[in-house]
Protein backbone atom coordinates (compact mmCIF):
# COMPACT_ATOMS: atom_id res chain seq x y z
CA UNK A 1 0.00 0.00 0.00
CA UNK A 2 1.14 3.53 -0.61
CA UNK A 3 2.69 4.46 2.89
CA UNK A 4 1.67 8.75 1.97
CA UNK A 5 -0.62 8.64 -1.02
CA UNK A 6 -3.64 6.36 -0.86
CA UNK A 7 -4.29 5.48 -4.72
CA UNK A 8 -8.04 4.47 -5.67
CA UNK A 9 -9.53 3.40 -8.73
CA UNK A 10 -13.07 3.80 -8.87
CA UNK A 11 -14.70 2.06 -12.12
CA UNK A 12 -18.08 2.57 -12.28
CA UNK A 13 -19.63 3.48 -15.97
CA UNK A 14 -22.21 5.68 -13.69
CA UNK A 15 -22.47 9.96 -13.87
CA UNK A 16 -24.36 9.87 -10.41
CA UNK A 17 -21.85 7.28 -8.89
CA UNK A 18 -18.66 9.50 -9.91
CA UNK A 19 -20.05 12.28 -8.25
CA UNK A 20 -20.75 10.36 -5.14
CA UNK A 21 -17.47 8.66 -5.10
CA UNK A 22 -15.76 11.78 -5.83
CA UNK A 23 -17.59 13.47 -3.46
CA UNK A 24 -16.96 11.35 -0.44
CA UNK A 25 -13.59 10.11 -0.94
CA UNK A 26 -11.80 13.96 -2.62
CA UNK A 27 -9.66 14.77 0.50
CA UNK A 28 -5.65 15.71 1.03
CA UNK A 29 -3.47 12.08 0.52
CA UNK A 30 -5.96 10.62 -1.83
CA UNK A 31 -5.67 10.34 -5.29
CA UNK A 32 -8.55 9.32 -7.26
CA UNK A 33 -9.22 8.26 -10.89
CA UNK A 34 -12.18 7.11 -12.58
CA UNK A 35 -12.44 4.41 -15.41
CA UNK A 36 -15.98 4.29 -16.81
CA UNK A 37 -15.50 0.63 -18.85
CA UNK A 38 -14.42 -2.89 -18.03
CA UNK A 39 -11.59 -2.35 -20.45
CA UNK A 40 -10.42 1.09 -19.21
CA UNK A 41 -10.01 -0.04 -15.93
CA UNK A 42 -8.02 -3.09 -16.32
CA UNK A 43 -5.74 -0.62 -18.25
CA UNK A 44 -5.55 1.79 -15.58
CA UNK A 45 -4.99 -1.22 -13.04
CA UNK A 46 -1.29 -1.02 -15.09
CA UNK A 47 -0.67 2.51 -15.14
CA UNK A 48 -2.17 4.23 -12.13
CA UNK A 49 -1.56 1.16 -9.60
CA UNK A 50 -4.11 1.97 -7.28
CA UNK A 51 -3.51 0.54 -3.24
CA UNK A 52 -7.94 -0.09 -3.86
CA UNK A 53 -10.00 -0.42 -6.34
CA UNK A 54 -13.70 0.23 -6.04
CA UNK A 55 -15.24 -2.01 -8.94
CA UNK A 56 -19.03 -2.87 -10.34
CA UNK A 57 -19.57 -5.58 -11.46
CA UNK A 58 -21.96 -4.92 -14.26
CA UNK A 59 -19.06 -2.68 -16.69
CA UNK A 60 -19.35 -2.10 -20.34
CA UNK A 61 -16.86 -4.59 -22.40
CA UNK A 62 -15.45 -6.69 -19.49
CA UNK A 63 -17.31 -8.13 -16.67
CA UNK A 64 -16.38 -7.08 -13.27
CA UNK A 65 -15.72 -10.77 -12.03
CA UNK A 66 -13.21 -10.73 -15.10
CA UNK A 67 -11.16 -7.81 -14.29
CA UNK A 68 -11.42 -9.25 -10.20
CA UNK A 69 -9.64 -12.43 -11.84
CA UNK A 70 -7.08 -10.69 -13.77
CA UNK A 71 -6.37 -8.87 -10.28
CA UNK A 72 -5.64 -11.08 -8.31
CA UNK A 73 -3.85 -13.67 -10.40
CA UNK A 74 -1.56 -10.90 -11.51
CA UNK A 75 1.69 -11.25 -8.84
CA UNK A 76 1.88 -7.58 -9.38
CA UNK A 77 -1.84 -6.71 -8.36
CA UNK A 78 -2.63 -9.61 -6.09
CA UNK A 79 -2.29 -7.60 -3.19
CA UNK A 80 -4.30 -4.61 -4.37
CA UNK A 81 -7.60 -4.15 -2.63
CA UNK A 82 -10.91 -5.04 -4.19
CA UNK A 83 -14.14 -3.63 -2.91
CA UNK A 84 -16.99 -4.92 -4.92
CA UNK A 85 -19.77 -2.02 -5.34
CA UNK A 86 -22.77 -3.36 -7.52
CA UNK A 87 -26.78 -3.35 -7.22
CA UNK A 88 -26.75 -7.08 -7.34
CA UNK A 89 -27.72 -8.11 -4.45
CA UNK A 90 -27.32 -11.84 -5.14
CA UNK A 91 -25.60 -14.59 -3.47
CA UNK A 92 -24.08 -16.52 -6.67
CA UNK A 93 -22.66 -13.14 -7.44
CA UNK A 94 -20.97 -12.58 -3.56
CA UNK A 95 -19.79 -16.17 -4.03
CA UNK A 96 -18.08 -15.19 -6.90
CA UNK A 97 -16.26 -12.32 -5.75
CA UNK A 98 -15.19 -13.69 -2.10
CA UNK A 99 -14.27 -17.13 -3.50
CA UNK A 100 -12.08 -14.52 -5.91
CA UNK A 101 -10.81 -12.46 -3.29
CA UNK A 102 -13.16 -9.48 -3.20
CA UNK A 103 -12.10 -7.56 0.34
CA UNK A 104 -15.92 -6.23 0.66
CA UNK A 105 -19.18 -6.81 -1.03
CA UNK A 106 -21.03 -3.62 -1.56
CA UNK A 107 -24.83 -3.02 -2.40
CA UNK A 108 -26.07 -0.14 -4.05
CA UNK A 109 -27.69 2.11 -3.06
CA UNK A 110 -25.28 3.56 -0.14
CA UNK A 111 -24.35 6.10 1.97
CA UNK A 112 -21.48 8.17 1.18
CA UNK A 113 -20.18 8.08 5.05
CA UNK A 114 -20.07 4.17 4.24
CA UNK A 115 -17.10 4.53 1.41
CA UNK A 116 -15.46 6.72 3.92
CA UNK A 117 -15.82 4.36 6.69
CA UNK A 118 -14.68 1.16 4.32
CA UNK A 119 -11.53 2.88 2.88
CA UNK A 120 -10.80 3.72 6.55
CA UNK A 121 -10.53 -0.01 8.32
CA UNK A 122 -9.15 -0.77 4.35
CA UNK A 123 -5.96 1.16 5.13
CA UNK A 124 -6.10 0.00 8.80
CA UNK A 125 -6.38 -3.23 8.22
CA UNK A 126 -9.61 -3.36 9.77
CA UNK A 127 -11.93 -4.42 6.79
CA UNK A 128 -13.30 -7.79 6.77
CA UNK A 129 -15.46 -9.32 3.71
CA UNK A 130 -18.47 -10.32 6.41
CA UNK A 131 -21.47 -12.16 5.28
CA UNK A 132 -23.99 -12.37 2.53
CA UNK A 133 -26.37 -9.18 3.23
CA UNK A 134 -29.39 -11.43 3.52
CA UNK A 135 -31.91 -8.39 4.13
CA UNK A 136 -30.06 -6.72 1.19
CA UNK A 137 -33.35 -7.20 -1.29
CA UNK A 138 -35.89 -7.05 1.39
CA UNK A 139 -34.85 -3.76 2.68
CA UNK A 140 -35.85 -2.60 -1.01
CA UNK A 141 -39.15 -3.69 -0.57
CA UNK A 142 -39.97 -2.08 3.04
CA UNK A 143 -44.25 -2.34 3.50
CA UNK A 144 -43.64 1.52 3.74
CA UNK A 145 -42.31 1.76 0.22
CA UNK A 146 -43.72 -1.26 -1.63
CA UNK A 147 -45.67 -0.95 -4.78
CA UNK A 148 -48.41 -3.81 -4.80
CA UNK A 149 -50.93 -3.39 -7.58
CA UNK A 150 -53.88 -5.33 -7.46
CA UNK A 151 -55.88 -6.67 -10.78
CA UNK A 152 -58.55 -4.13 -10.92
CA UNK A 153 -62.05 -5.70 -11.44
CA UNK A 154 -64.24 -4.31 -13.00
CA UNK A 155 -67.77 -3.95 -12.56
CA UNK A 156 -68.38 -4.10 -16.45
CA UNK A 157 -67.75 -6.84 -18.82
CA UNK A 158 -68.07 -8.00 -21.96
CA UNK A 159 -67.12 -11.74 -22.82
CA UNK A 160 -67.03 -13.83 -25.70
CA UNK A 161 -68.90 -17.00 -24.99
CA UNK A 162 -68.80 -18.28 -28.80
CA UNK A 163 -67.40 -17.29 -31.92
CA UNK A 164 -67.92 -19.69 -34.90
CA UNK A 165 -70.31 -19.39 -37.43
CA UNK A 166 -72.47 -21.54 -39.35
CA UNK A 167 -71.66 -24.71 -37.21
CA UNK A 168 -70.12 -25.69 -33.75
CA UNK A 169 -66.35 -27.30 -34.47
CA UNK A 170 -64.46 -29.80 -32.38
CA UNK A 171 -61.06 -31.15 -32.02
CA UNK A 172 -57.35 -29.98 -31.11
CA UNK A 173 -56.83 -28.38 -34.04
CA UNK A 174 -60.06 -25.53 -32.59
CA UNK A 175 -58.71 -25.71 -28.99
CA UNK A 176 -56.95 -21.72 -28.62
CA UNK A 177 -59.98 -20.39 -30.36
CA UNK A 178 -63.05 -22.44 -29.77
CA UNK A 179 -65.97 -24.20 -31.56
CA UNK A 180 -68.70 -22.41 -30.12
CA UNK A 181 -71.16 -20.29 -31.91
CA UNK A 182 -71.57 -17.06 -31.34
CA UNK A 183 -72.57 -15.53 -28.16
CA UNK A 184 -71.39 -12.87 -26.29
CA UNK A 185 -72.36 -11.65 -22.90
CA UNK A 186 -71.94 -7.61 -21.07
CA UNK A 187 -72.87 -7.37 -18.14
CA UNK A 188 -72.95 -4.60 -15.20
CA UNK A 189 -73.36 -5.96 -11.66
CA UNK A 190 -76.06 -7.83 -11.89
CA UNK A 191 -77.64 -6.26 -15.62
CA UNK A 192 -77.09 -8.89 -18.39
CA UNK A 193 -77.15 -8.37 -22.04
CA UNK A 194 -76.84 -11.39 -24.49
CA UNK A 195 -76.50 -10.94 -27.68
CA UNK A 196 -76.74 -14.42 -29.69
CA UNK A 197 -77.78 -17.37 -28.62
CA UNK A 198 -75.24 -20.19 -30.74
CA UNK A 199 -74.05 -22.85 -28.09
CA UNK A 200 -72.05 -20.61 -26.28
CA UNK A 201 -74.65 -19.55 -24.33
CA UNK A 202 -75.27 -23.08 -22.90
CA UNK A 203 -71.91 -22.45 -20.63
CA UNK A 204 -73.48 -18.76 -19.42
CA UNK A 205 -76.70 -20.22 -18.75
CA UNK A 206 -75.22 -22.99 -16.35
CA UNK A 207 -73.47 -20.34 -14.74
CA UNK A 208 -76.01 -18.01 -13.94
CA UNK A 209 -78.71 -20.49 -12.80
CA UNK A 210 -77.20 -19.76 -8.75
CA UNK A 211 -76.83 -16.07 -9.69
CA UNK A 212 -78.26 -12.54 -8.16
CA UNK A 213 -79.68 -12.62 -12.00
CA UNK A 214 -83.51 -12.83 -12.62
CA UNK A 215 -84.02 -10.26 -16.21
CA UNK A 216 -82.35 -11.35 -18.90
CA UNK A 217 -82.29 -9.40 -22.03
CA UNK A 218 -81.62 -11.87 -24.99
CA UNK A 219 -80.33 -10.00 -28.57
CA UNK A 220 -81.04 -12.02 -31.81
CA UNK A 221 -78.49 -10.45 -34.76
CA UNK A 222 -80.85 -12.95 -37.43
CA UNK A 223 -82.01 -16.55 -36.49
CA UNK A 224 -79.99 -19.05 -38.67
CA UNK A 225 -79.32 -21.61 -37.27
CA UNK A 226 -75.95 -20.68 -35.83
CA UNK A 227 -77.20 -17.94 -33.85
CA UNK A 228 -80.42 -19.66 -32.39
CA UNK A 229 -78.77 -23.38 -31.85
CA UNK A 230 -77.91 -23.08 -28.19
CA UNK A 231 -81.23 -21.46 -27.29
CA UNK A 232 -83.25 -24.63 -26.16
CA UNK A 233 -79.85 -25.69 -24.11
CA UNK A 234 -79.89 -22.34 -22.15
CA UNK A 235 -81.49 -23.52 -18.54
CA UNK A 236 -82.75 -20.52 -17.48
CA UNK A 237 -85.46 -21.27 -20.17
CA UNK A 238 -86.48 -23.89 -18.05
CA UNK A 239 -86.77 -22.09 -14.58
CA UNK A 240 -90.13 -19.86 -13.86
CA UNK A 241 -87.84 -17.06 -11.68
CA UNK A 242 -86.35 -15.73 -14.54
CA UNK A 243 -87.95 -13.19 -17.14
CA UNK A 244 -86.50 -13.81 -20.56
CA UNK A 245 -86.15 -10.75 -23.27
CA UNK A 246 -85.82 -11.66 -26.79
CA UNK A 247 -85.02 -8.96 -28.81
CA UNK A 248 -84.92 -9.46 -33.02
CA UNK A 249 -85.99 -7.96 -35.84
CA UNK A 250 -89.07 -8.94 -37.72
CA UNK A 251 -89.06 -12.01 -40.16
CA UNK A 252 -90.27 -11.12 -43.63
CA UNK A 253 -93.15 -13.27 -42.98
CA UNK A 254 -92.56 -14.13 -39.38
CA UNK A 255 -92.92 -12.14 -35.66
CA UNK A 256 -90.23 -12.80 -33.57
CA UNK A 257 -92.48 -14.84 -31.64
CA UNK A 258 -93.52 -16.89 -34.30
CA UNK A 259 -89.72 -17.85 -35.13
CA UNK A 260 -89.49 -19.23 -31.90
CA UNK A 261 -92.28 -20.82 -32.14
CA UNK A 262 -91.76 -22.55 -35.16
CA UNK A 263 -88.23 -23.76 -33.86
CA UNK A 264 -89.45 -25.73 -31.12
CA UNK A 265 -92.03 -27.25 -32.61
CA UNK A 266 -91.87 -30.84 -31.53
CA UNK A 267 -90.93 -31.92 -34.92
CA UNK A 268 -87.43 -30.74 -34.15
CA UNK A 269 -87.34 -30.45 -30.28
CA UNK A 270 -88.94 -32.30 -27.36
CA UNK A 271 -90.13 -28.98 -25.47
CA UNK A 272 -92.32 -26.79 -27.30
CA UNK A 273 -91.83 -22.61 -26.04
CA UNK A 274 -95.16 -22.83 -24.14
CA UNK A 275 -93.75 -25.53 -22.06
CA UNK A 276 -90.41 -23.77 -20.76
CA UNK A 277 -91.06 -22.19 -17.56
CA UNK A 278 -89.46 -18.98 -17.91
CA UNK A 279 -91.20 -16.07 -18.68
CA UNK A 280 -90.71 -14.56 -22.40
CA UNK A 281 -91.22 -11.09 -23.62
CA UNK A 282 -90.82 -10.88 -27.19
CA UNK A 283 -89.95 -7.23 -28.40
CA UNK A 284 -89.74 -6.78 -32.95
CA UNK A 285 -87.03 -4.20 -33.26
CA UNK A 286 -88.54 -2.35 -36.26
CA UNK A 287 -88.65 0.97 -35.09
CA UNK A 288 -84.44 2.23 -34.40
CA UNK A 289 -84.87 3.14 -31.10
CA UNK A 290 -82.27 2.19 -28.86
CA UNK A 291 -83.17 -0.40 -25.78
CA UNK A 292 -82.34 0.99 -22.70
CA UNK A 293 -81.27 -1.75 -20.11
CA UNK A 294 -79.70 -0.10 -16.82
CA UNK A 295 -77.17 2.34 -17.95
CA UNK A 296 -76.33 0.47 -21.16
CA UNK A 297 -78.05 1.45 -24.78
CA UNK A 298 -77.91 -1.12 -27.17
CA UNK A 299 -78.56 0.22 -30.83
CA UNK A 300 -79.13 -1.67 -33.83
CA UNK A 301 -78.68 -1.31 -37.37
CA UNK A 302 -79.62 -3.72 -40.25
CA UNK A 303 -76.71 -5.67 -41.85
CA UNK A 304 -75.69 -6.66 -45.12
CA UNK A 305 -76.84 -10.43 -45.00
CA UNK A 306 -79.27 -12.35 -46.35
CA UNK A 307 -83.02 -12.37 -44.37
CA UNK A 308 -83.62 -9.64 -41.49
CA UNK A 309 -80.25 -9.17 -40.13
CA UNK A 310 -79.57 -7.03 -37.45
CA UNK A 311 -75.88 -5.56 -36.15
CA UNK A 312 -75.31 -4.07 -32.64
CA UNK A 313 -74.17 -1.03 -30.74
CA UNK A 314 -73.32 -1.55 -27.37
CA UNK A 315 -73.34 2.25 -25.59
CA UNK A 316 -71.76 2.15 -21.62
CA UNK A 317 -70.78 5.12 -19.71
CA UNK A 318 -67.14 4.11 -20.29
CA UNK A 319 -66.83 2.68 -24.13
CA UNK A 320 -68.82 1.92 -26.99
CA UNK A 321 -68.59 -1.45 -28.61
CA UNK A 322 -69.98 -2.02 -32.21
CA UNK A 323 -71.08 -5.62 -33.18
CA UNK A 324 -71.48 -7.47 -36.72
CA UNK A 325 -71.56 -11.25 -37.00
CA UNK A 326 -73.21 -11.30 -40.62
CA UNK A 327 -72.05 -8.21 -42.70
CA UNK A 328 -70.75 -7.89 -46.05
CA UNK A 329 -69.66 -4.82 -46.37
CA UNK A 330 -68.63 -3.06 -49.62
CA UNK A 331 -70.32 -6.20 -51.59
CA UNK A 332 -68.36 -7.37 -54.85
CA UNK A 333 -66.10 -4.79 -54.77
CA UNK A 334 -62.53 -6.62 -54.81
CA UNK A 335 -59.56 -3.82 -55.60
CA UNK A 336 -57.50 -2.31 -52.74
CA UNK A 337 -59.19 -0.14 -50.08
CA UNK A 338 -57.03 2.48 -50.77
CA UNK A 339 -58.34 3.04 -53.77
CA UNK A 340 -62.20 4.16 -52.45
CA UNK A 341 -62.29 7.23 -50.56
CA UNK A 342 -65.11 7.97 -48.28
CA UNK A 343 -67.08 9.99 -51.05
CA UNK A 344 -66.91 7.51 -54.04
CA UNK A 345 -70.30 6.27 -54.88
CA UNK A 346 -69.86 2.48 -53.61
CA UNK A 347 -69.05 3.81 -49.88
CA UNK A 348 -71.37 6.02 -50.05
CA UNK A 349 -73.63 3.32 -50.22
CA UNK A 350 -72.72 2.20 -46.45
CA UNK A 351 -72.83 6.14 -45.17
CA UNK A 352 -75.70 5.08 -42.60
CA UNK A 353 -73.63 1.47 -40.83
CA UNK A 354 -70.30 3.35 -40.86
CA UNK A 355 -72.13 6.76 -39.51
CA UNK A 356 -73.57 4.11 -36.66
CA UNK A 357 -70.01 2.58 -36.04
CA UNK A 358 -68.13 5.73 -36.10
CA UNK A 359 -66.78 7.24 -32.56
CA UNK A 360 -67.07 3.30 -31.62
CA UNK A 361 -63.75 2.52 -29.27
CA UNK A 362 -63.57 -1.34 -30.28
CA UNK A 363 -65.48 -3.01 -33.72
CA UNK A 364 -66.17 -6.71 -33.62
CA UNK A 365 -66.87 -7.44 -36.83
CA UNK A 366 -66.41 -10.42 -38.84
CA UNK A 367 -64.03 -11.15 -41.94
CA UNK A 368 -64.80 -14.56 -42.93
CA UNK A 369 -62.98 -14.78 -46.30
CA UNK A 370 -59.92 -14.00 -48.14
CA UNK A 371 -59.53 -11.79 -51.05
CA UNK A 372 -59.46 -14.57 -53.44
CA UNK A 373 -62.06 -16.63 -51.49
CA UNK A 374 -64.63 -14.36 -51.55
CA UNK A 375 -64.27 -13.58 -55.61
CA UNK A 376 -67.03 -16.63 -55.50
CA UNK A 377 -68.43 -15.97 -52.06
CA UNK A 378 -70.39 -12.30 -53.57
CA UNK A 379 -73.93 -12.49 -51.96
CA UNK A 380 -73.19 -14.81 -49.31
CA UNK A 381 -73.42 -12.12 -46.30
CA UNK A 382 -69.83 -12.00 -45.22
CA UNK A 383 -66.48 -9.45 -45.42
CA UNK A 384 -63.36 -10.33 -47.20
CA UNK A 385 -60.60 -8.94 -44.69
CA UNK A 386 -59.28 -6.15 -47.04
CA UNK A 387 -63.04 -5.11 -46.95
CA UNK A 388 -63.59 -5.08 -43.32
CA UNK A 389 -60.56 -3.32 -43.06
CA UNK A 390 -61.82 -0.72 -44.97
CA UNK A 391 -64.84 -0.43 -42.39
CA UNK A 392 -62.22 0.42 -39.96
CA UNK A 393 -60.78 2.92 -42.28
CA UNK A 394 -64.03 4.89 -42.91
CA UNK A 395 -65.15 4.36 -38.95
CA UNK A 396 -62.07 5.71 -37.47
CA UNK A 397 -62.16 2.87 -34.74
CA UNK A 398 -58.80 1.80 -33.47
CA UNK A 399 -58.75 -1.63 -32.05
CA UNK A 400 -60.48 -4.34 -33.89
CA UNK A 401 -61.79 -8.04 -33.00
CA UNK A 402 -62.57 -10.44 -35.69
CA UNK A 403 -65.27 -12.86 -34.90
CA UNK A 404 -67.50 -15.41 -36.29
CA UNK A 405 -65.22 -18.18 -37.36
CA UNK A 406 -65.78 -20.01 -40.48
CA UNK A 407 -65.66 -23.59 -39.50
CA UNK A 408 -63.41 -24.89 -41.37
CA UNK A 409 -60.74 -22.25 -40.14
CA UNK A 410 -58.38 -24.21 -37.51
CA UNK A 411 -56.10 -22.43 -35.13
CA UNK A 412 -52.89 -21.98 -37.73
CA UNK A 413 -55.52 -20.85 -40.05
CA UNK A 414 -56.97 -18.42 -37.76
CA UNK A 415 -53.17 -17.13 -36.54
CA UNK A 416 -52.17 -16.92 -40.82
CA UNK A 417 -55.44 -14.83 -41.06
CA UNK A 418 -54.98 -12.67 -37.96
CA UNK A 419 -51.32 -12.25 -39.93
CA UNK A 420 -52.97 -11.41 -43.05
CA UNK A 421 -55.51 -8.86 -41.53
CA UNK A 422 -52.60 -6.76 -39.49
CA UNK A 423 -50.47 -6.95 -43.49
CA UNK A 424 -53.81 -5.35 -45.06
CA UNK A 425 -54.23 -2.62 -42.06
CA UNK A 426 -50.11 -1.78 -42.41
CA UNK A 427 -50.18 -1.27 -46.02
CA UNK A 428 -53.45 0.59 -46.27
CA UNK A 429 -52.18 3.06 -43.30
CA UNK A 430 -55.16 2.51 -41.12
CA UNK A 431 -54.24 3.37 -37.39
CA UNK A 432 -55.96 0.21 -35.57
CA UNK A 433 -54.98 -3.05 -33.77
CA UNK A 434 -56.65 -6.22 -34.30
CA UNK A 435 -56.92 -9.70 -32.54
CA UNK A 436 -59.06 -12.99 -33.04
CA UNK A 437 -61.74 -13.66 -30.82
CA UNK A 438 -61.84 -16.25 -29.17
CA UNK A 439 -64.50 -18.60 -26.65
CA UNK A 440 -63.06 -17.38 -23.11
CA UNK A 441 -62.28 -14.05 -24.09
CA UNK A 442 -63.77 -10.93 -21.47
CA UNK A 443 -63.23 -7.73 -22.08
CA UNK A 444 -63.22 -5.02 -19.46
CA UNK A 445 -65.18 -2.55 -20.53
C-alpha cells in the first residue's frame, strides 16, 4: 500500500456514482481516478496502480468478475484491494467475488459516510469481507415503500362466450380459439345483455342459474341456425324465476315470436316454447330506437346479409362497442381499399352502418374470407378482410376483433389470417390493432 498517497480506482460506468465517489472520498493524501468501462479499468490497473480499487460488477466490455480475476492472479496486483460495489444483491454473485478475493461486497444504493468508513478499516487493516447481506433485497421492498398493484375488477364486462359461425367445431386443431357459436355476454353488476344465442350460451346459462340474476335481455343479430342453436340448451329457459327478453328484428313473414315458435315445434325439439317455464317477452325491433337496459343502450342497425339481419351497438358510460356477426360490407367490390375514398359512390352506399359505427372505441366485426375466397363468395353475407378493413378505415375505430369463425378455419388458419388482416391494415395506413376472438375471451369494458 502507498505508505503517503492512498491510490483508488473507482470504475463505475455511472455519472451519479462519480459524483458520489468523488464526493466522499476527494480529501488531502488521496488520489482518485475514474475508469468508466471494463476495459479502461483493467488498463488503468497497469498505469495508475491503485492501493484499492472500487469495482461494479456490471461494466461495459469486461465483466467485473473478469477484471477481479485478472487482479488477483496478476503477482503484481494480487495484493491490491478489491471492494466490490454493484446493485446485485445476489448470493451466486458474492460467491463469486469472495471465493475470488473481493475484500468487501457492496450493495447499491449507499451512503457516502459508508465509502469513507470502508476505505478507513481498508488502510487499517480493519476491513473484513463479512457475510452475505441477507436483508439486502428485502430492505428494497420495506411495507412503507412497496408498490403492490392489485388486478382491478371491473364492474363491467363483456365476454365472448362463442365465436364460430355456421356450425359448432371440435377437435385440437379448434382448442386456442373455440368451436362455439356465437354468443357474447356484457354485463354490469347484476344487468345482463346477451347478444346471440349459438351454443355458447349453454356455458353462461349454467353459470347463472345460482346467480343474483332474474331479467335477462336476450339479442337475436338474425335466427340461422348458428345464432339460435344453443337457445333450447340455455337452462334458465327452463326455470319460472327468470324473465327472458328476446329482442330481433321482424321475419319477412314471421314475428319474432312466431320464429321461436316454429323452432321448437316438436318436430325438431322435445319442449315446445309454451312448455319452458321462464317467462318470455318478445320485443320486434322495427322501429331504431335504442333499448335501454340499466345504464347500457344497445342500438341496432340492419346488416348486409341475407333475411332480417340485425348488427349491434353496445353504448356504456365508459366505451362503446360495435357488433357485426353477418355483414358484407362493400359487396363485390374486390380492388384495394385504398383506392375508395369515403365519397366515391360504392361507400357512399354504407354512409348510414359506418355513420352508426363511427366514434365506436372497439369493432367486432367479422371477416370470414380471403380476397381470393370471396371472388365466388359475392352475396353470401360476409367481409373479405381487405373489406372489413376498410370499415375500420371509414369508422375511425382503433382496435379491432374479428369474430364469427368459419368452421373450417383451424387455429394456424386463424393465426395466418390474424397475420394477413394486421399486413392489409399496415399497407393501407389505417391506425388500428386487431386480434381474433376467441370462446373465453372478457373484455373489461
Amino acid at each position: 500500500m502507498g505508505e503517503e498517497t492512498k491510490k483508488i480506482l473507482i470504475t463505475d460506468d455511472s455519472m451519479i456514482m462519480e459524483k458520489i465517489y468523488t464526493e466522499a472520498l476527494s480529501q488531502d493524501g488521496v488520489e482518485l481516478r475514474i475508469a468508466r468501462d471494463g476495459k479502461e479499468g483493467l488498463e488503468m490497473l497497469e498505469s495508475f496502480q491503485p492501493d484499492l480499487v472500487f469495482l461494479d460488477l456490471m461494466l461495459p466490455s469486461v465483466h467485473g468478475i473478469d477484471i477481479l480475476k485478472a487482479i488477483k492472479s496478476n503477482p503484481k496486483t494480487r495484493n491490491t484491494g478489491v471492494i466490490i460495489s454493484t446493485g446485485k444483491a445476489l448470493i451466486q454473485d458474492y460467491q463469486a467475488a469472495v471465493t475470488l478475493g473481493a475484500d468487501y461486497y457492496l450493495i447499491k444504493p449507499f451512503k457516502p459516510t459508508l465509502l469513507q468508513n470502508l476505505v478507513s478499516r481498508f488502510f487499517t487493516g480493519a476491513l473484513e469481507v463479512g457475510p452475505f447481506p441477507q436483508n439486502a433485497a428485502k430492505q428494497k421492498g420495506k411495507e412503507e415503500n412497496l408498490y403492490n398493484p392489485q388486478v382491478r375488477k371491473s364492474t363491467s364486462n363483456l365476454r365472448f362466450l362463442g365465436t364460430r359461425g355456421s356450425i359448432p367445431v371440435a377437435g385440437l386443431e379448434y382448442y386456442r380459439y373455440g368451436g362455439n357459436t356465437v354468443c357474447i355476454e356484457h354485463r354490469t353488476n347484476n344487468e345482463l345483455v346477451v347478444i346471440d344465442a349459438g351454443t355458447g350460451i349453454r356455458e353462461l346459462g349454467n353459470e347463472i342459474m345460482n346467480s343474483d340474476i332474474r331479467d335477462i335481455h336476450l339479442f337475436i343479430g338474425h335466427t340461422h341456425w348458428d345464432h339460435i342453436l344453443g337457445f333450447p340448451f340455455f337452462a334458465p329457459v327452463y326455470d319460472s324465476k327468470f324473465t327472458i327478453n328476446i329482442y330481433a328484428a321482424r321475419g319477412f313473414k314471421k314475428s319474432v315470436k312466431e320464429l321461436f315458435t316454429g323452432m321448437l315445434d316438436h318436430d325438431y325439439f322435445p319442449v315446445r316454447l309454451d312448455e319452458m317455464q321462464a317467462g318470455f317477452v318478445f320485443h320486434d325491433l322495427d322501429d331504431g330506437e335504442p333499448i335501454q337496459v340499466g345504464e347500457t343502450k344497445i342500438h341496432y342497425h340492419y346488416a348486409m346479409h341475407p333475411g332480417a339481419t340485425l348488427c349491434f351497438k353496445i353504448e356504456t358510460p365508459r366505451k362503446t362497442i360495435g357488433y357485426a356477426t353477418d355483414n358484407e360490407f362493400l359487396v363485390g367490390y374486390h380492388g384495394h381499399p385504398n383506392d375508395l375514398g369515403p365519397e366515391h359512390p360504392i361507400v357512399q352506399n354504407y354512409r348510414h352502418l359506418i355513420n352508426f359505427y363511427t366514434g365506436c372505441d372497439i369493432l367486432v366485426h367479422e371477416a370470414q374470407y380471403t380476397s381470393e375466397d370471396y371472388l365466388s363468395k359475392v352475396g353470401w353475407g360476409h367481409s373479405s378482410i381487405p373489406n372489413a378493413a376498410a370499415l375500420l378505415k371509414y369508422t375511425g375505430v382503433k382496435e379491432w376483433i374479428i369474430t364469427h369463425h368459419d368452421p373450417s378455419e383451424t387455429d394456424l388458419t386463424l393465426l395466418d389470417k390474424l397475420s394477413l388482416a394486421r399486413t392489409i391494415l399496415d399497407e393501407c395506413e389505417i391506425d388500428a390493432s386487431v386480434h381474433m376472438a376467441y370462446d373465453g375471451l372478457v373484455l373489461p369494458i
